[in-house]
N, C-alpha and C. Protein backbone atom coordinates (compact mmCIF):
# COMPACT_ATOMS: atom_id res chain seq x y z
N UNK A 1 8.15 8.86 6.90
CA UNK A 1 8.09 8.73 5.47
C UNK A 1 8.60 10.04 4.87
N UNK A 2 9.67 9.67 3.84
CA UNK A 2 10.30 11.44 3.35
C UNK A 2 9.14 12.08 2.43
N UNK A 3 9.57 13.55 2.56
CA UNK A 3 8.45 14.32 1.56
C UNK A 3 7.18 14.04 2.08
N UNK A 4 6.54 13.22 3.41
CA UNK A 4 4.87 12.95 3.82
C UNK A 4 4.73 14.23 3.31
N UNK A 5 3.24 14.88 2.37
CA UNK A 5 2.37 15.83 2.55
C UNK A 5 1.30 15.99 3.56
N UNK A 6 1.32 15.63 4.62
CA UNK A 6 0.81 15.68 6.40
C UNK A 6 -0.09 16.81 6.17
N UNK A 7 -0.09 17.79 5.45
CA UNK A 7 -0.67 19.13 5.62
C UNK A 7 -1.82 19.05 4.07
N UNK A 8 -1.41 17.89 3.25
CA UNK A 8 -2.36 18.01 2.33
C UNK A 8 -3.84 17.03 2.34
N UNK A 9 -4.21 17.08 1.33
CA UNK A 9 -5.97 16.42 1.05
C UNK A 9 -5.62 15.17 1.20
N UNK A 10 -6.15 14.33 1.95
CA UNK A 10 -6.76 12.61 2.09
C UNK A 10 -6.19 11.97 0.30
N UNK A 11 -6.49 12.75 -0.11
CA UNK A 11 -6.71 12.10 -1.69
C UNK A 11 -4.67 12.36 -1.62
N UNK A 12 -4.38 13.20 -1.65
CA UNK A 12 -2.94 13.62 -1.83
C UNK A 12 -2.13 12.77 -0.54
N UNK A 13 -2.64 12.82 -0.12
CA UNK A 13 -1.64 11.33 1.26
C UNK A 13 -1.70 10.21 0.66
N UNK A 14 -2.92 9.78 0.29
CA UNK A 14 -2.79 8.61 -0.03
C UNK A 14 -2.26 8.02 -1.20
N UNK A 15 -1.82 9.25 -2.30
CA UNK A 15 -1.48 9.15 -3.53
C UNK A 15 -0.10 8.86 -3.22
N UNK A 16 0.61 9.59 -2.07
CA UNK A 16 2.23 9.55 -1.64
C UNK A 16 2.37 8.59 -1.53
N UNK A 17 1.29 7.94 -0.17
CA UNK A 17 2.01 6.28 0.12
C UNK A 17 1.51 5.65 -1.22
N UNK A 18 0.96 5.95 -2.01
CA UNK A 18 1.21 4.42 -3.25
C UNK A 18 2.05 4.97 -4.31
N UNK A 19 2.19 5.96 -4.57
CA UNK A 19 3.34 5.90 -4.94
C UNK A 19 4.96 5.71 -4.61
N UNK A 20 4.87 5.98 -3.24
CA UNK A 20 6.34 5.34 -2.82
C UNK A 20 6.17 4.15 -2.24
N UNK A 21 5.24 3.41 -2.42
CA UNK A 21 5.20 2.00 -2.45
C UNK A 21 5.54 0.94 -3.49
N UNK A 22 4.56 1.58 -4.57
CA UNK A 22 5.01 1.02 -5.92
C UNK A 22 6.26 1.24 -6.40
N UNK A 23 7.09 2.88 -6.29
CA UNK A 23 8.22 2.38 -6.55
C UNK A 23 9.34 1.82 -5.58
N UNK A 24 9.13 1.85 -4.61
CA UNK A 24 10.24 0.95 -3.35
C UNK A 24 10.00 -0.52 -4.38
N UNK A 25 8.54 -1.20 -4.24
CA UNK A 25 8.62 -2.67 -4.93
C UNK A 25 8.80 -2.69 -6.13
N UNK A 26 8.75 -1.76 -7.29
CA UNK A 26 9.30 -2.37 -8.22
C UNK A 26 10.49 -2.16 -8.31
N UNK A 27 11.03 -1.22 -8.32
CA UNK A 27 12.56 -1.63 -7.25
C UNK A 27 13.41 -2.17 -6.51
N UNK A 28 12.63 -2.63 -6.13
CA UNK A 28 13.31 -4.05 -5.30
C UNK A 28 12.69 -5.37 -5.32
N UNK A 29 12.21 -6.21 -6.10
CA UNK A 29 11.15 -7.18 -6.21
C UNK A 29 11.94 -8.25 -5.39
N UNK A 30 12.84 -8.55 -4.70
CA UNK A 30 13.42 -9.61 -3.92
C UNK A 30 13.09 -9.04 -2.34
N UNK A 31 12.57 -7.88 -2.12
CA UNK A 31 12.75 -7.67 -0.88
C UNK A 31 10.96 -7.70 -0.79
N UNK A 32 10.37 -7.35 -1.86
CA UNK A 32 9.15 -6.98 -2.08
C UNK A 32 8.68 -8.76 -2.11
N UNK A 33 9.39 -9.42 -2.46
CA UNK A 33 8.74 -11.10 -2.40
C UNK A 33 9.17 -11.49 -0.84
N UNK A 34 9.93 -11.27 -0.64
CA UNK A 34 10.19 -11.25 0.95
C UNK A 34 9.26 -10.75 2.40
N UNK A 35 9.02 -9.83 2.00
CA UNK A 35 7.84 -9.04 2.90
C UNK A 35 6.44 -9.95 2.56
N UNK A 36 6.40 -10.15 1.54
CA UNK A 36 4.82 -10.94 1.03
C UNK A 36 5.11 -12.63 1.87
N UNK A 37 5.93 -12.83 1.80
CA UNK A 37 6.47 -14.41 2.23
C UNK A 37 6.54 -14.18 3.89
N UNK A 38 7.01 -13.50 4.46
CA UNK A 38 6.94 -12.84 6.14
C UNK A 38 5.47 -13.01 6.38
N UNK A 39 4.90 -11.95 5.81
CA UNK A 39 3.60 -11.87 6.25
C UNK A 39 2.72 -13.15 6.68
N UNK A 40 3.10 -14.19 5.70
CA UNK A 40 2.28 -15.37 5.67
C UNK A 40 2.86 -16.05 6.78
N UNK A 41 4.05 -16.15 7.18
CA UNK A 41 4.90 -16.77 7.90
C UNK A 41 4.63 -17.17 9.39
N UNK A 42 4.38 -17.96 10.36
CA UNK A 42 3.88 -18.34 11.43
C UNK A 42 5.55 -18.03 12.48
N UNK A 43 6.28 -18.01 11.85
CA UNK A 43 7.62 -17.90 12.50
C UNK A 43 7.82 -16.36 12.88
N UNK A 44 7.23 -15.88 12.87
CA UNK A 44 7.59 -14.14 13.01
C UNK A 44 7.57 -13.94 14.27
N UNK A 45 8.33 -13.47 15.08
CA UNK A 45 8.45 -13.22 16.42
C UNK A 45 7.13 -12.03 16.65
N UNK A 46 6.34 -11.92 18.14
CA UNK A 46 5.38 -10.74 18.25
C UNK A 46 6.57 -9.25 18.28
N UNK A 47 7.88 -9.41 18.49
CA UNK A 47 8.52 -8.63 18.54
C UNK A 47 8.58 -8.00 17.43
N UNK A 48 9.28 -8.74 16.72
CA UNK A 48 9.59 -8.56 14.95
C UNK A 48 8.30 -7.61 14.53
N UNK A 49 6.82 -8.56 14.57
CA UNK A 49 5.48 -7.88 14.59
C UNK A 49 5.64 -6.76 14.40
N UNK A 50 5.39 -6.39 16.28
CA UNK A 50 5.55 -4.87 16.17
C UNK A 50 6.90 -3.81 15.76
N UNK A 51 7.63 -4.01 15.83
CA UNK A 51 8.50 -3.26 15.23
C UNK A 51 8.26 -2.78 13.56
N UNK A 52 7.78 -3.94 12.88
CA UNK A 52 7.15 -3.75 11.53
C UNK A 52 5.87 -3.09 11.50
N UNK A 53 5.56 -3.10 12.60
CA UNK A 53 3.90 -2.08 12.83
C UNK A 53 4.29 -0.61 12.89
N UNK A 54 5.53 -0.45 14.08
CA UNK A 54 5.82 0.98 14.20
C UNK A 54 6.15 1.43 12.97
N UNK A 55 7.08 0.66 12.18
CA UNK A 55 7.89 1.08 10.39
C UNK A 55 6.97 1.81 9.98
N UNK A 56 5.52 0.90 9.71
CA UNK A 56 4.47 1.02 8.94
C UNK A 56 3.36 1.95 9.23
N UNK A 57 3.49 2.87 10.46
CA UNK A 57 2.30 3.17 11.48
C UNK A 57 1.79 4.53 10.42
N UNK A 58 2.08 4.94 9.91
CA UNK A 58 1.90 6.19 9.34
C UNK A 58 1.02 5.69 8.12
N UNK A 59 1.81 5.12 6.95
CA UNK A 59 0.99 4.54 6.23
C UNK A 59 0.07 3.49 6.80
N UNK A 60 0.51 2.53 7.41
CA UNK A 60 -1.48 2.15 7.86
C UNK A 60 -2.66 3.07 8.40
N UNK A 61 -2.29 4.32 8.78
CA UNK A 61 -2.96 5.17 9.33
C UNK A 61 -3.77 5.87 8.16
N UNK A 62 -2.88 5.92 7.24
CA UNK A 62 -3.37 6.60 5.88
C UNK A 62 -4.31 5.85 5.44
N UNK A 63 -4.10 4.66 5.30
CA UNK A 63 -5.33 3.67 4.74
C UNK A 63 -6.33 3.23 5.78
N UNK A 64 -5.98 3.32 7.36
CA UNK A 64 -7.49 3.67 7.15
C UNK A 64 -8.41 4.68 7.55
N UNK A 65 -7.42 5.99 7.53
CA UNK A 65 -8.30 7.21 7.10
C UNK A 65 -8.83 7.32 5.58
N UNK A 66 -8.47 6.66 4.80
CA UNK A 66 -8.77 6.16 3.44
C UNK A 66 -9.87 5.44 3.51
N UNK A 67 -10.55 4.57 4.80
CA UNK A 67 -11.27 3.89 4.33
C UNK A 67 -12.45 3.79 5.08
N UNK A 68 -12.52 4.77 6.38
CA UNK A 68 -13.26 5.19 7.30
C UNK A 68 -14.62 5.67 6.54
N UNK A 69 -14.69 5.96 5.33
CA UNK A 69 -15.85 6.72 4.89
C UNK A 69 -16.38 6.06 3.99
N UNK A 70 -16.24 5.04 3.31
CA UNK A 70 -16.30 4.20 2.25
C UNK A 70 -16.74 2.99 2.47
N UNK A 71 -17.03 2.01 1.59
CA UNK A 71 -17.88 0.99 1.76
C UNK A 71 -16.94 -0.06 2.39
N UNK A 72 -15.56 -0.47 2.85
CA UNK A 72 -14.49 -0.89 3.83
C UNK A 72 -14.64 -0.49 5.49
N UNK A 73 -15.41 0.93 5.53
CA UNK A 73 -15.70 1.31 7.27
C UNK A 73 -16.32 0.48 8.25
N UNK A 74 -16.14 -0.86 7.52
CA UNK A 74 -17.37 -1.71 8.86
C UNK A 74 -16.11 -2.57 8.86
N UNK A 75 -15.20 -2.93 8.16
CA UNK A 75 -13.91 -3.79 8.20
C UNK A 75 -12.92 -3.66 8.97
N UNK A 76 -12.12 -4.34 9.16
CA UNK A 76 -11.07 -4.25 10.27
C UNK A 76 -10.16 -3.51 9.11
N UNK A 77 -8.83 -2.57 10.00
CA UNK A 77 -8.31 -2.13 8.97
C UNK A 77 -7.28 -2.84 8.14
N UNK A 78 -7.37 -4.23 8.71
CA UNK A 78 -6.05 -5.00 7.88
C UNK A 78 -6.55 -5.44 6.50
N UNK A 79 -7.98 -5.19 6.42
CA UNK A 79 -8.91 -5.40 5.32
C UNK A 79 -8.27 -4.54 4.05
N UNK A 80 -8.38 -3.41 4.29
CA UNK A 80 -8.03 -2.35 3.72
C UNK A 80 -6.86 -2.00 3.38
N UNK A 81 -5.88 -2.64 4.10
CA UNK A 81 -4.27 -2.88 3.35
C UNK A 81 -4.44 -3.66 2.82
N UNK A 82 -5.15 -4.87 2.93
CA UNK A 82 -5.20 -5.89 2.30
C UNK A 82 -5.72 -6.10 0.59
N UNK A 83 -6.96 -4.95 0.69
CA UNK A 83 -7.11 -4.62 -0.37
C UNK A 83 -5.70 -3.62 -1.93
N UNK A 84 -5.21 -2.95 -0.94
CA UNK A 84 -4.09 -2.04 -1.12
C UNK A 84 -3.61 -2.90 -2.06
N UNK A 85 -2.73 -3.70 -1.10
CA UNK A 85 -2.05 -4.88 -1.16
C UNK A 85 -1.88 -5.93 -2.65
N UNK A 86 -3.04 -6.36 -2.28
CA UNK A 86 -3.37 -6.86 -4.06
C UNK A 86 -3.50 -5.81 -5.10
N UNK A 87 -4.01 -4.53 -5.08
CA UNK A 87 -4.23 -3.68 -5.86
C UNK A 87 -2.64 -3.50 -6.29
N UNK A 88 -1.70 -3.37 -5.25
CA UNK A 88 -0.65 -2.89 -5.40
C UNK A 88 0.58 -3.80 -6.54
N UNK A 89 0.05 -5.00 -6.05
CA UNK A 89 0.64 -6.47 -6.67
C UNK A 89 0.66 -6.35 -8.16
N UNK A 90 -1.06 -5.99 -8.64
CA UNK A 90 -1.18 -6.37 -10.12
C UNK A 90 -0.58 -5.38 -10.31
N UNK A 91 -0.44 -4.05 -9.94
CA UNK A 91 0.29 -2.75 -10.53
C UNK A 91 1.64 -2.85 -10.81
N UNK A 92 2.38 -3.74 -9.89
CA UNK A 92 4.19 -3.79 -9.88
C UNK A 92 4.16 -4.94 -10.79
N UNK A 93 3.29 -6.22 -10.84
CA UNK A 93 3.53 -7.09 -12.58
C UNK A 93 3.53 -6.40 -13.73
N UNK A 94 2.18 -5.80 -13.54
CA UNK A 94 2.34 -5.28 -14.81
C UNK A 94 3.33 -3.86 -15.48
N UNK A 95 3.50 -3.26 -14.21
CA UNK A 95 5.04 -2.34 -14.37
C UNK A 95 6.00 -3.22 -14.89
N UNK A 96 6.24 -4.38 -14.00
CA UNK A 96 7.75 -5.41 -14.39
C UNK A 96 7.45 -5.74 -16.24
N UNK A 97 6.24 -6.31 -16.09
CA UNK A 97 5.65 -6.68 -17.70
C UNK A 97 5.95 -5.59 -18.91
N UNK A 98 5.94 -4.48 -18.78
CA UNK A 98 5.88 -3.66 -19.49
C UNK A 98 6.11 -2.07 -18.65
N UNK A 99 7.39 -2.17 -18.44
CA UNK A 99 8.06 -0.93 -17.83
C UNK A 99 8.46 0.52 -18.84
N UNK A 100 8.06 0.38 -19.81
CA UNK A 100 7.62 2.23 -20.18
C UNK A 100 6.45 1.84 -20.23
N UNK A 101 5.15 1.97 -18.96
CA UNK A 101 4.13 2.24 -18.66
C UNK A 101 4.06 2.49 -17.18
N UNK A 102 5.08 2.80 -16.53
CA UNK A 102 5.30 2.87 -15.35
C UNK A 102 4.13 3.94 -15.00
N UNK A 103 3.83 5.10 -15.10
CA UNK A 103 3.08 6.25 -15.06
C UNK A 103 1.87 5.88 -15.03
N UNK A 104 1.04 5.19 -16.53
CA UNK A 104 -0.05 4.52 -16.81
C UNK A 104 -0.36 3.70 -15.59
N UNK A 105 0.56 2.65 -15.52
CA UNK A 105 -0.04 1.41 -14.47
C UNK A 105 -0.09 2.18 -13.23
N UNK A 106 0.84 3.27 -12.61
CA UNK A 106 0.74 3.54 -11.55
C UNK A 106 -0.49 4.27 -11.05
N UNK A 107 -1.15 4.85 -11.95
CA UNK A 107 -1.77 6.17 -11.79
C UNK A 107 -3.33 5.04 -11.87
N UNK A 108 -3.64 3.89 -12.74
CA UNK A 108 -4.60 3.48 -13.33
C UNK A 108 -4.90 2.63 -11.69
N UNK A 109 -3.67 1.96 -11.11
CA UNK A 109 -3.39 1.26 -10.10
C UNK A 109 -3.90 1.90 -8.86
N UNK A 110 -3.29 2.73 -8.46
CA UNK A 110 -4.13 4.08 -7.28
C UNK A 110 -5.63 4.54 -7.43
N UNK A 111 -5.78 4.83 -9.02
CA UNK A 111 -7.58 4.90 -9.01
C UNK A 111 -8.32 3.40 -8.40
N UNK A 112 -7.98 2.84 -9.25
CA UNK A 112 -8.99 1.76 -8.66
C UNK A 112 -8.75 1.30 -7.39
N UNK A 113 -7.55 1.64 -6.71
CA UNK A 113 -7.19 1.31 -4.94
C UNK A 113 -8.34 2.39 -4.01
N UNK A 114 -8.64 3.71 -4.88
CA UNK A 114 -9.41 4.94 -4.03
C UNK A 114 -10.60 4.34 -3.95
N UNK A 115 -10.81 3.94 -5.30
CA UNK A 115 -12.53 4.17 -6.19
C UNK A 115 -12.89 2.90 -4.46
N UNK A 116 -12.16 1.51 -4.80
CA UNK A 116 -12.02 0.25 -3.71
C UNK A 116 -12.79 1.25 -2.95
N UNK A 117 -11.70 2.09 -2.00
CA UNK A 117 -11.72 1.99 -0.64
C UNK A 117 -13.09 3.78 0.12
N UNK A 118 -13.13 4.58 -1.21
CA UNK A 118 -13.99 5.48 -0.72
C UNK A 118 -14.91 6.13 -1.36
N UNK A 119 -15.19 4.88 -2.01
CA UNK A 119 -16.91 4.64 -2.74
C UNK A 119 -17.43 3.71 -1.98
């Protein structure tokens, strides 16, 4: 992942991956409906799988060192992307909905993804 802060606070990693999450998808909302449509998909090779695991290994790692301490630590960690996940969803509508609030939704979007995962 470019720019990872690897050397900074839990709180500051995890702020990176959602923010270069949110903007990769609202940026690309055809590739971003694509990945959501995969996921569900029974056709996915175990190959394909993992190869999309290695992509992802860093940021899933982040979430669930994100969520190891918090009321999510008894969950599997796909729980906890999963939570991400939707958190991440309403944040890129309502960016698409009203895009000079990009900042607002993003920032309002990540609190309530933390508050989720480490309260």
């Amino acid at each position: 992942m470019a720019d990872y802060p690897a050397t900074k606070s839990l709180l500051d990693r995890c702020r990176h991956v959602w923010n270069r999450y949110i903007t990769w998808g609202t940026a690309n909302p055809l590739k971003r409906k694509c990945v959501r449509q995969l996921a569900v998909s029974d056709r996915i090779t175990e190959e394909t799988k993992k190869t999309v695991e290695e992509a992802f290994m860093e940021f899933h790692a982040v979430i669930r060192e994100c969520a190891a301490g918090g009321v999510l630590r008894d969950q599997p960690p796909a729980f906890a992307s999963a939570v991400m996940g939707a958190i991440a969803e309403t944040t890129m509508e309502f960016i698409a909905r009203e895009p000079t609030h990009v900042k607002r939704h993003t920032k309002a979007g990540f609190e309530a993804f933390w508050r989720a995962v480490t309260d």
